[in-house]
N, C-alpha and C. Protein backbone atom coordinates (compact mmCIF):
# COMPACT_ATOMS: atom_id res chain seq x y z
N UNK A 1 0.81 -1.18 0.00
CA UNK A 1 0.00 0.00 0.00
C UNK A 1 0.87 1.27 0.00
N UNK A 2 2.00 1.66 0.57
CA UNK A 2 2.84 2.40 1.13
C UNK A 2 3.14 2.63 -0.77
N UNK A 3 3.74 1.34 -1.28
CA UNK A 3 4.65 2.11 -2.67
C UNK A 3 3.12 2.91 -3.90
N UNK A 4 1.88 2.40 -3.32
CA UNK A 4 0.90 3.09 -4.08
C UNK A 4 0.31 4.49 -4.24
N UNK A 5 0.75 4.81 -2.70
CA UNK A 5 0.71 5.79 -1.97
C UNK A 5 1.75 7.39 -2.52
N UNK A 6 3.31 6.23 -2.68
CA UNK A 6 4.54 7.16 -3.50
C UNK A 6 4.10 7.14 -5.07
N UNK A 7 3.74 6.34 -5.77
CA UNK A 7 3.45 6.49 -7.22
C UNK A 7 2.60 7.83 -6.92
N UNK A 8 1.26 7.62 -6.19
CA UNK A 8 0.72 8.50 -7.01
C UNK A 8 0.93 10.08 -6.47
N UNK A 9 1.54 9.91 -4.85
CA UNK A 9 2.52 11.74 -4.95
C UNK A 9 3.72 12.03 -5.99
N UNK A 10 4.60 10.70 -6.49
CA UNK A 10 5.14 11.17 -7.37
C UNK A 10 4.26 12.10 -8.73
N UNK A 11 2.98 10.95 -9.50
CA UNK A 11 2.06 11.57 -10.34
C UNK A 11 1.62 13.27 -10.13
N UNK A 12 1.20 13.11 -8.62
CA UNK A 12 0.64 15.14 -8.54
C UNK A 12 2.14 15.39 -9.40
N UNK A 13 3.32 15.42 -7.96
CA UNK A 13 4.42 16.17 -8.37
C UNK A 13 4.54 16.16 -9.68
N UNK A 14 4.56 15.32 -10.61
CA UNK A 14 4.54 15.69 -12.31
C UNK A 14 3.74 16.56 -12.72
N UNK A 15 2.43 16.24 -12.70
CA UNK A 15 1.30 17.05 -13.00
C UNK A 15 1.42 18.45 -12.76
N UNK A 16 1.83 18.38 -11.35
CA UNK A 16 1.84 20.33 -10.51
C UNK A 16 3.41 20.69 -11.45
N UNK A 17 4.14 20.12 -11.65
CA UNK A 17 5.14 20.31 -12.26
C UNK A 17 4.79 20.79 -13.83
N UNK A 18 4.61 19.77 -14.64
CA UNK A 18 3.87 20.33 -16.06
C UNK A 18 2.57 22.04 -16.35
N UNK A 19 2.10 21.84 -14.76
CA UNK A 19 1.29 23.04 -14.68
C UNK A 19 2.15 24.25 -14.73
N UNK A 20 3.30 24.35 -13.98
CA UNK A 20 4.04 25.48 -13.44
C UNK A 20 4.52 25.65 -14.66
N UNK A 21 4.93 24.69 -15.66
CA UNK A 21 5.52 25.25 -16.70
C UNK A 21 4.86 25.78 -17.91
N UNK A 22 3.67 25.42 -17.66
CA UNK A 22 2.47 26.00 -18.95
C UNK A 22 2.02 27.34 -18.45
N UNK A 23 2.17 27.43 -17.29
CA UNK A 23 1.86 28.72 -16.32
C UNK A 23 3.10 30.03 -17.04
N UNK A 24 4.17 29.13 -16.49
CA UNK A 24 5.49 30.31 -16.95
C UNK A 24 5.33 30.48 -18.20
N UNK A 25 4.97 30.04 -19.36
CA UNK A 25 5.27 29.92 -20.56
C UNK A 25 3.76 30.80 -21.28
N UNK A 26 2.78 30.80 -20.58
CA UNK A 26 1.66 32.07 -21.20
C UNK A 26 1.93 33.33 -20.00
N UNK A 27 2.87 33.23 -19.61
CA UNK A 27 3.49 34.49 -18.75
C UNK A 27 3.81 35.45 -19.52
N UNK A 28 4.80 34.87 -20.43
CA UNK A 28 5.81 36.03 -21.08
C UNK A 28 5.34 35.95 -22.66
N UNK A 29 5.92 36.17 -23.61
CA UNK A 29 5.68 36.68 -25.06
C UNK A 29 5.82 35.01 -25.34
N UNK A 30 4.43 35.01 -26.07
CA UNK A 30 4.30 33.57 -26.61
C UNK A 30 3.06 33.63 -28.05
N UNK A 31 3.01 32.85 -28.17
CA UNK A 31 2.06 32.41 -29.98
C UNK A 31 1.27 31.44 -29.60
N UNK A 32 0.24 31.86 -29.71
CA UNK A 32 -0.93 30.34 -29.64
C UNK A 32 -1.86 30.31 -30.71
N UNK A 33 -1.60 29.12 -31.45
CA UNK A 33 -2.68 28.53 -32.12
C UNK A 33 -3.96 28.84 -32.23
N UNK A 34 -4.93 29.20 -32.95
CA UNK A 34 -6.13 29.33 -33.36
C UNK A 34 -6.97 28.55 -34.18
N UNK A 35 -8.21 27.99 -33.97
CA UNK A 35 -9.00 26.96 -34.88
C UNK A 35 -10.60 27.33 -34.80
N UNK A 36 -10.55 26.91 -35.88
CA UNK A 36 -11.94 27.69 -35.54
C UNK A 36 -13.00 26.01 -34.66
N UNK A 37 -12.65 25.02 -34.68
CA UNK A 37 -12.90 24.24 -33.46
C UNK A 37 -12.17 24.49 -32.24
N UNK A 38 -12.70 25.41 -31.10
CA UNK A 38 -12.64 25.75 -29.95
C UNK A 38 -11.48 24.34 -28.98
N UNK A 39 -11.51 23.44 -29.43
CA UNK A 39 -10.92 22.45 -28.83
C UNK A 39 -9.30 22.37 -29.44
N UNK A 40 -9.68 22.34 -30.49
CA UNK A 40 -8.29 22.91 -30.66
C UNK A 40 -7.63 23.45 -30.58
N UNK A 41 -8.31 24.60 -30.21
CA UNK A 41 -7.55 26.14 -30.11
C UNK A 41 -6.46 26.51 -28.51
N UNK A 42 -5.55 26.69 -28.77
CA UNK A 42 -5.13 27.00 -27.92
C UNK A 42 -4.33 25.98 -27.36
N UNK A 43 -4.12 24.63 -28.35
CA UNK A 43 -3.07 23.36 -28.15
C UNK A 43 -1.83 23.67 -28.17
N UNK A 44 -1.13 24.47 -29.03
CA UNK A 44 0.06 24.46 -29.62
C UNK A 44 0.81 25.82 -28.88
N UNK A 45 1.56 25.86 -28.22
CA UNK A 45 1.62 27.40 -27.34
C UNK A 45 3.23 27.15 -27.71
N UNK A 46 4.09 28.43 -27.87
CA UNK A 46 5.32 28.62 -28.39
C UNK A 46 5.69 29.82 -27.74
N UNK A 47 6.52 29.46 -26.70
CA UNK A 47 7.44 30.86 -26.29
C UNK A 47 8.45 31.38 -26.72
N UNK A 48 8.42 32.70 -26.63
CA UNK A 48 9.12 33.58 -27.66
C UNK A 48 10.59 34.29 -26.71
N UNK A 49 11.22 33.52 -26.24
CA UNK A 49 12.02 33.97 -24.83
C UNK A 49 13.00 35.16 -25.23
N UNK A 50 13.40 35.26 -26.79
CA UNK A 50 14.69 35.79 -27.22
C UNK A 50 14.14 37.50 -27.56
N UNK A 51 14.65 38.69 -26.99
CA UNK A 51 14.33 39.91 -27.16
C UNK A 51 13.66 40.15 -28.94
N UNK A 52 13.95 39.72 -29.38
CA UNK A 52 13.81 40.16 -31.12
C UNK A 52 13.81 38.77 -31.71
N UNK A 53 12.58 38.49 -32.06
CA UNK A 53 12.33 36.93 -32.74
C UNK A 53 11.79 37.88 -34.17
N UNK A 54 12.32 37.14 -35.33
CA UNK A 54 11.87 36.90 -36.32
C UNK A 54 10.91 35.42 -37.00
N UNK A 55 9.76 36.22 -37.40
CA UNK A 55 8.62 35.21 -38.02
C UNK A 55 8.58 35.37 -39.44
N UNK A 56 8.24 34.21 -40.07
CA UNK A 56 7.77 34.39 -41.35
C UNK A 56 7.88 33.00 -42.48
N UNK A 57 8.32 33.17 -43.72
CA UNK A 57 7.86 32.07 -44.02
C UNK A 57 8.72 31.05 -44.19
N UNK A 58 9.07 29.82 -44.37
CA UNK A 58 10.47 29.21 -44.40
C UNK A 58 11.17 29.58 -45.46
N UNK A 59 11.21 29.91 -46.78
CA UNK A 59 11.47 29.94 -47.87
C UNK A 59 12.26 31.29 -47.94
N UNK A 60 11.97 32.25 -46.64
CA UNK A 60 12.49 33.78 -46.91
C UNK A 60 13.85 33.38 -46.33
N UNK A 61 14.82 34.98 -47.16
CA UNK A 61 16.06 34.99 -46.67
C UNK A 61 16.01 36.47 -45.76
N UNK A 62 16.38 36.68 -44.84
CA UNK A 62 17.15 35.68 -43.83
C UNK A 62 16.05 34.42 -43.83
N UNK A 63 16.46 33.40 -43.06
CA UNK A 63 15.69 32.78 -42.83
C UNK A 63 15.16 32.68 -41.15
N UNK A 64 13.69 33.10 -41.09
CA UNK A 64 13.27 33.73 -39.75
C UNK A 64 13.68 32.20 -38.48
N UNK A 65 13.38 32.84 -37.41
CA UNK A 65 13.42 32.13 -36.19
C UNK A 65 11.99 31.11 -36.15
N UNK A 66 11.13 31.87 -36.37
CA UNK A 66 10.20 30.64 -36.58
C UNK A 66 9.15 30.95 -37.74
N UNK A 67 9.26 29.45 -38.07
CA UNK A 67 8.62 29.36 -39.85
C UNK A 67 6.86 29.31 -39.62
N UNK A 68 6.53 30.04 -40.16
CA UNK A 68 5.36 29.84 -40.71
C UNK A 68 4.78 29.45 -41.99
N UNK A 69 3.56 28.23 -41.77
CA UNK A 69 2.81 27.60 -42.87
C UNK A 69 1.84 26.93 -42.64
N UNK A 70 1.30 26.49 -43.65
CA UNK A 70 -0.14 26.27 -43.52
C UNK A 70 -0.30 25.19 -44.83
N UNK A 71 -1.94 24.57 -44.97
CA UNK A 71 -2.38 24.27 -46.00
C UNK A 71 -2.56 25.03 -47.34
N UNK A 72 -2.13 24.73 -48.65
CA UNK A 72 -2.06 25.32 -49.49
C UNK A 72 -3.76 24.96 -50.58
């Protein structure tokens, strides 16, 4: 009973752990996903940590920090 007991405080500790970091990460300058199904929206979250990020498309020169694309 005792090692069932440590699994599942180890489990919170992950969980509260994964929280703190989705927490820090819509803290600061970040990009989130949009769909027009509500369930989707808001899956894909990307932090932007570096003072001056360049966006755009993969194909451009320079070639940006993060690529953008889509269905054609």
């Amino acid at each position: 009973m005792n090692l069932q007991v440590a699994e599942t405080k180890v489990e919170e500790q992950q969980m509260e752990k994964e929280e703190d970091e989705k927490t820090k990460v819509k803290k600061g300058p970040h990009l989130v996903n949009l769909n027009e199904d509500p369930q989707l929206s808001g899956v894909i979250v990307h932090s932007v940590a570096k003072p001056q990020t360049t966006i755009g498309q993969l194909k451009a020169k320079p070639q940006p920090a993060i690529a953008l694309s889509g269905l054609r």
